[in-house]
N, C-alpha and C. Protein backbone atom coordinates (compact mmCIF):
# COMPACT_ATOMS: atom_id res chain seq x y z
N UNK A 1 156.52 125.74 138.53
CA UNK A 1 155.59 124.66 138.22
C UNK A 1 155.36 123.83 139.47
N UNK A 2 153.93 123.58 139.66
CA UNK A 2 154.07 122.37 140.78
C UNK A 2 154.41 121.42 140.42
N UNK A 3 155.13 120.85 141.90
CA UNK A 3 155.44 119.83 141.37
C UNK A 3 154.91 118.29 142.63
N UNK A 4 154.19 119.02 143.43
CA UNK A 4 153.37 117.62 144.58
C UNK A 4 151.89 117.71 143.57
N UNK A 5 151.25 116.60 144.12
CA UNK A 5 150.05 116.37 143.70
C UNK A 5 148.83 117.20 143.83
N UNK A 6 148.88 117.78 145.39
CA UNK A 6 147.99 118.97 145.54
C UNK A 6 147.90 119.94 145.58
N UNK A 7 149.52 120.06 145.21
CA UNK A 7 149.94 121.56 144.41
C UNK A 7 149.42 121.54 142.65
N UNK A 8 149.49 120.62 142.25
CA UNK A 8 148.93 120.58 140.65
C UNK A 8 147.36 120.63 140.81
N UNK A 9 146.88 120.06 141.64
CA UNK A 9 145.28 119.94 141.92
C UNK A 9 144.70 121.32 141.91
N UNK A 10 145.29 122.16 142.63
CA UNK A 10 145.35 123.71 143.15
C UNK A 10 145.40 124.43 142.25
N UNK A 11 146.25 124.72 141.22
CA UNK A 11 147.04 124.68 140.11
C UNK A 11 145.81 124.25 139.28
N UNK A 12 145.06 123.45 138.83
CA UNK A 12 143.65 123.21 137.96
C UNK A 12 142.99 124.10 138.82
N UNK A 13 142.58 123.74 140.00
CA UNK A 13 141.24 124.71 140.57
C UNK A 13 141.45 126.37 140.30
N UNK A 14 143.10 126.77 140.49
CA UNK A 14 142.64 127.91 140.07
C UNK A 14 143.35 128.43 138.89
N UNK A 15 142.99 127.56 137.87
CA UNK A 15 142.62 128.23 137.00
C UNK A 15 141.06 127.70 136.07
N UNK A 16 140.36 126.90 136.73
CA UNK A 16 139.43 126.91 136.68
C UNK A 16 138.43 127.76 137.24
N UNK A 17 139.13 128.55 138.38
CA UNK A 17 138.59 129.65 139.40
C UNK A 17 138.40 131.01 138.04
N UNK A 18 139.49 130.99 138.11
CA UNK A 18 140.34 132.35 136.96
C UNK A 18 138.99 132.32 135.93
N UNK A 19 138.65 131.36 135.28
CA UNK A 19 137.80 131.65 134.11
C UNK A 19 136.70 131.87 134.50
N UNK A 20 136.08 131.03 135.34
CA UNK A 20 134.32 131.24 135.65
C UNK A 20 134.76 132.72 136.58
N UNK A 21 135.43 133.53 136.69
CA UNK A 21 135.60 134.54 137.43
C UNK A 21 135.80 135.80 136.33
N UNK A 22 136.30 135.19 135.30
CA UNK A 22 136.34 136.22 134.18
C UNK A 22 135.87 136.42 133.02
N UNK A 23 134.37 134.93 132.91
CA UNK A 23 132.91 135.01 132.61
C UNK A 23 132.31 135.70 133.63
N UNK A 24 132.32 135.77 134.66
CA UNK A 24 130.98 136.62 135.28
C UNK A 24 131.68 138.01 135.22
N UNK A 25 132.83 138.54 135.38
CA UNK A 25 132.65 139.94 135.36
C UNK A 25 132.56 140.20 133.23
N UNK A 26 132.71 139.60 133.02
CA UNK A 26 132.57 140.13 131.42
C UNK A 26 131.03 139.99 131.61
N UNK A 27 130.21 139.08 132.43
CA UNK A 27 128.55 139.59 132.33
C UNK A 27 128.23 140.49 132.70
N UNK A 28 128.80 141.17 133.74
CA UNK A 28 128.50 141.99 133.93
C UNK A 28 128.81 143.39 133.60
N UNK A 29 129.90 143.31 132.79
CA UNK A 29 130.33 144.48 131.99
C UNK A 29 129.32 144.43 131.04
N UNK A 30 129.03 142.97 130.77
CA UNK A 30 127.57 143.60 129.78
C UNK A 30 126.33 144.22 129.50
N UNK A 31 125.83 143.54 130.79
CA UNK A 31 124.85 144.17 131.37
C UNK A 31 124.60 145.23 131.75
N UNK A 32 125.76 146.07 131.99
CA UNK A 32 126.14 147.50 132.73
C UNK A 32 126.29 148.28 131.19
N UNK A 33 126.52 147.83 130.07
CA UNK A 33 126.93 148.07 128.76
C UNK A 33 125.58 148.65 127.91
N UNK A 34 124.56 147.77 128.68
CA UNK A 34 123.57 147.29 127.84
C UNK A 34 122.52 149.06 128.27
N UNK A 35 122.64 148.89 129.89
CA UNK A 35 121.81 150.04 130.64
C UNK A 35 122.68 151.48 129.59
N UNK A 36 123.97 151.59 129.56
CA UNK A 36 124.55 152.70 129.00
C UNK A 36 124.19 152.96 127.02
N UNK A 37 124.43 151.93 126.80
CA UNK A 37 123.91 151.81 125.32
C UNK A 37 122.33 152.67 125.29
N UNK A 38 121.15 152.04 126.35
CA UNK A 38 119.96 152.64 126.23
C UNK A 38 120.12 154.09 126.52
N UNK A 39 120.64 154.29 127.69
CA UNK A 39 120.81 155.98 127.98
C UNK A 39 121.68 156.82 126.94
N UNK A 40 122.43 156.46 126.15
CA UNK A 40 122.75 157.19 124.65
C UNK A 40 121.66 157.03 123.81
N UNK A 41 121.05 156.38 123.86
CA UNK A 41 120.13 156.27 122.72
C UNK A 41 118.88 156.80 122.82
N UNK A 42 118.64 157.34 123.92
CA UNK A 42 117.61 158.21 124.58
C UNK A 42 116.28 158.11 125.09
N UNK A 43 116.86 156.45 125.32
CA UNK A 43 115.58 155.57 125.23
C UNK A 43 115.09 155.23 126.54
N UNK A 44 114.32 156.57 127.34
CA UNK A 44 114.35 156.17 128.94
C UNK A 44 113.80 154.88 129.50
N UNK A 45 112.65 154.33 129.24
CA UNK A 45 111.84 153.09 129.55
C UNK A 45 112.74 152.19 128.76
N UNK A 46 113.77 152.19 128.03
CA UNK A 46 114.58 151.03 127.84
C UNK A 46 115.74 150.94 128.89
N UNK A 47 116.21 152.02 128.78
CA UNK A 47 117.09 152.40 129.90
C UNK A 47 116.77 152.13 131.28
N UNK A 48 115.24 152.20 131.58
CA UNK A 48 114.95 151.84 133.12
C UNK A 48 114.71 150.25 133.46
N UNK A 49 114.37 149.71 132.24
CA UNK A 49 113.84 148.18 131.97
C UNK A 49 115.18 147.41 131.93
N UNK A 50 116.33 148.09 131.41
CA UNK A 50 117.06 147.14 131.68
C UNK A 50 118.50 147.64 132.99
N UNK A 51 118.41 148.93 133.26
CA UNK A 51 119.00 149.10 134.60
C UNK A 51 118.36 147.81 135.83
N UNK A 52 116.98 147.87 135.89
CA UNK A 52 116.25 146.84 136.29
C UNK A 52 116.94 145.72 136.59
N UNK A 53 117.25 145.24 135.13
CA UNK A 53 117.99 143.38 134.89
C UNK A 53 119.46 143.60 135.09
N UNK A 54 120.16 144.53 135.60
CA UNK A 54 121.52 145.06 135.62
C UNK A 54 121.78 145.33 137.21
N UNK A 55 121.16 145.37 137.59
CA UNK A 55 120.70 145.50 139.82
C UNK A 55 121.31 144.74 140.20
N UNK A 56 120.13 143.60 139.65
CA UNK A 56 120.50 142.06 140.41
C UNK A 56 121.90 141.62 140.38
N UNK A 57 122.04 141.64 138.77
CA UNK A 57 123.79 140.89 138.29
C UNK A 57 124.99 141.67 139.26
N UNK A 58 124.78 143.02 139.34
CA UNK A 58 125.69 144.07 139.93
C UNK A 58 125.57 144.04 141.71
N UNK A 59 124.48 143.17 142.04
CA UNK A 59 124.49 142.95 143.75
C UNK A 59 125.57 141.88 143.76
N UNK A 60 124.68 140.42 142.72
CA UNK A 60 125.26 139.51 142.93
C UNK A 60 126.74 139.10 142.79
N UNK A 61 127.43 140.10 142.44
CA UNK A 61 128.79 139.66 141.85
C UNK A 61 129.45 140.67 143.22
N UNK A 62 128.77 141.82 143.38
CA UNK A 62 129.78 142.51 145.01
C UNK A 62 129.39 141.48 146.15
N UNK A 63 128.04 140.51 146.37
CA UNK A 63 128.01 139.43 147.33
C UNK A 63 129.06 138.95 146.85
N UNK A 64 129.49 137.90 145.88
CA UNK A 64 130.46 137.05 145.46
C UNK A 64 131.48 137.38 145.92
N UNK A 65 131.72 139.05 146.18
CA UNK A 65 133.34 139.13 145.99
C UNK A 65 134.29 139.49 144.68
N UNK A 66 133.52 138.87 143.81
CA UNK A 66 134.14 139.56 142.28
C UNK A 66 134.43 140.65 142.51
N UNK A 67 133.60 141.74 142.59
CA UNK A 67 133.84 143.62 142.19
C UNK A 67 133.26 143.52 143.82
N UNK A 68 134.40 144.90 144.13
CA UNK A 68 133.87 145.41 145.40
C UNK A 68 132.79 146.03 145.49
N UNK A 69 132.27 146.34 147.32
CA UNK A 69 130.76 146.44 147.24
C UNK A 69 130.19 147.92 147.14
N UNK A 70 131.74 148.52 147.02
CA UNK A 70 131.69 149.95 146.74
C UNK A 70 131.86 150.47 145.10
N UNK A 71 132.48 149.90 144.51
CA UNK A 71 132.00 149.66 143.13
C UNK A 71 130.75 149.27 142.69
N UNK A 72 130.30 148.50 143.15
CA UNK A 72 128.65 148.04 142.53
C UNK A 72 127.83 149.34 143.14
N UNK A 73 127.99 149.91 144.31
CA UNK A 73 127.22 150.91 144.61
C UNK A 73 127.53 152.18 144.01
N UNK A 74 128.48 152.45 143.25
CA UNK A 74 129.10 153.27 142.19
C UNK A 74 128.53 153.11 141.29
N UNK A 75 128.78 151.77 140.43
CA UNK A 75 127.95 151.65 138.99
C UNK A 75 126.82 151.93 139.27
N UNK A 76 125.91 151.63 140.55
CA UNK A 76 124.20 151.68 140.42
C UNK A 76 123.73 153.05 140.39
N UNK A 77 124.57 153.69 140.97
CA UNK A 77 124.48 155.15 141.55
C UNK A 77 124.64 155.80 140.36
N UNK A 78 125.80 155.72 139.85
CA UNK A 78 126.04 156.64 138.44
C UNK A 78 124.93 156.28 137.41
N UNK A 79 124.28 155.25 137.16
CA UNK A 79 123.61 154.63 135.98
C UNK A 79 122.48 155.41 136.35
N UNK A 80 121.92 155.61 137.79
CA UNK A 80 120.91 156.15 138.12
C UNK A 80 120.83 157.71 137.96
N UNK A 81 121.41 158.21 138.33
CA UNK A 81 121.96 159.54 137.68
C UNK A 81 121.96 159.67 136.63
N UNK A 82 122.37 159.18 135.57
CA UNK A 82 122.17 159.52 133.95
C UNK A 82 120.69 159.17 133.65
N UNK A 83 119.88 158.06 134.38
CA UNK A 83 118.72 158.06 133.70
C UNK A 83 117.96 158.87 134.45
N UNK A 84 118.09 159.40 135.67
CA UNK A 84 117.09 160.69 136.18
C UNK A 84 117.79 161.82 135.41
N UNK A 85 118.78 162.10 134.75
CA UNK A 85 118.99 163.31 133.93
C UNK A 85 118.21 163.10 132.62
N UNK A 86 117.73 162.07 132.21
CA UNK A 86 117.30 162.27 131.21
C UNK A 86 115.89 162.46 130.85
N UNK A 87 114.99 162.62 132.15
CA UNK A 87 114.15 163.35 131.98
C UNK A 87 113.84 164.57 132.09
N UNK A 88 115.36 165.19 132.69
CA UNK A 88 115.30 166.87 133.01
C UNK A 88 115.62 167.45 131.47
């Protein structure tokens, strides 16, 4: 436990860090959720419309630092791959 003042201060910040850090990757598990949900469902122009809104969230969180920047280029890559298979 801390026990100086700006060790307890530290101690709030991060775990105030901790949560807004584990709201944005749960957004983005959603969003990434949302593109996979459409590509089961066979729904290509849903699937491309919302890979679309799933880009941005998946740049912005490997800028942040959240998920590495080789992971986000993984998820984009693979998502893209299932929806160009699904017009073959």
């Amino acid at each position: 436990m801390a026990n100086t003042v700006q060790a307890k201060k530290r101690a709030r910040q991060a775990e105030a860090h901790r949560q807004h850090n584990a709201s944005m990757k749960s957004m983005l598990r959603t969003y990434v959720k949302r593109v996979v949900k459409a590509i089961e469902s066979g729904d290509r122009a849903k699937a491309e419309s919302e890979y679309q809104t799933a880009v941005p969230v998946i740049d912005r969180m490997a800028r942040k630092g959240l998920i590495h920047t080789n992971k986000a280029a993984r998820h984009k890559s693979r998502l893209t791959h299932h929806i160009r298979e699904m017009a073959a």
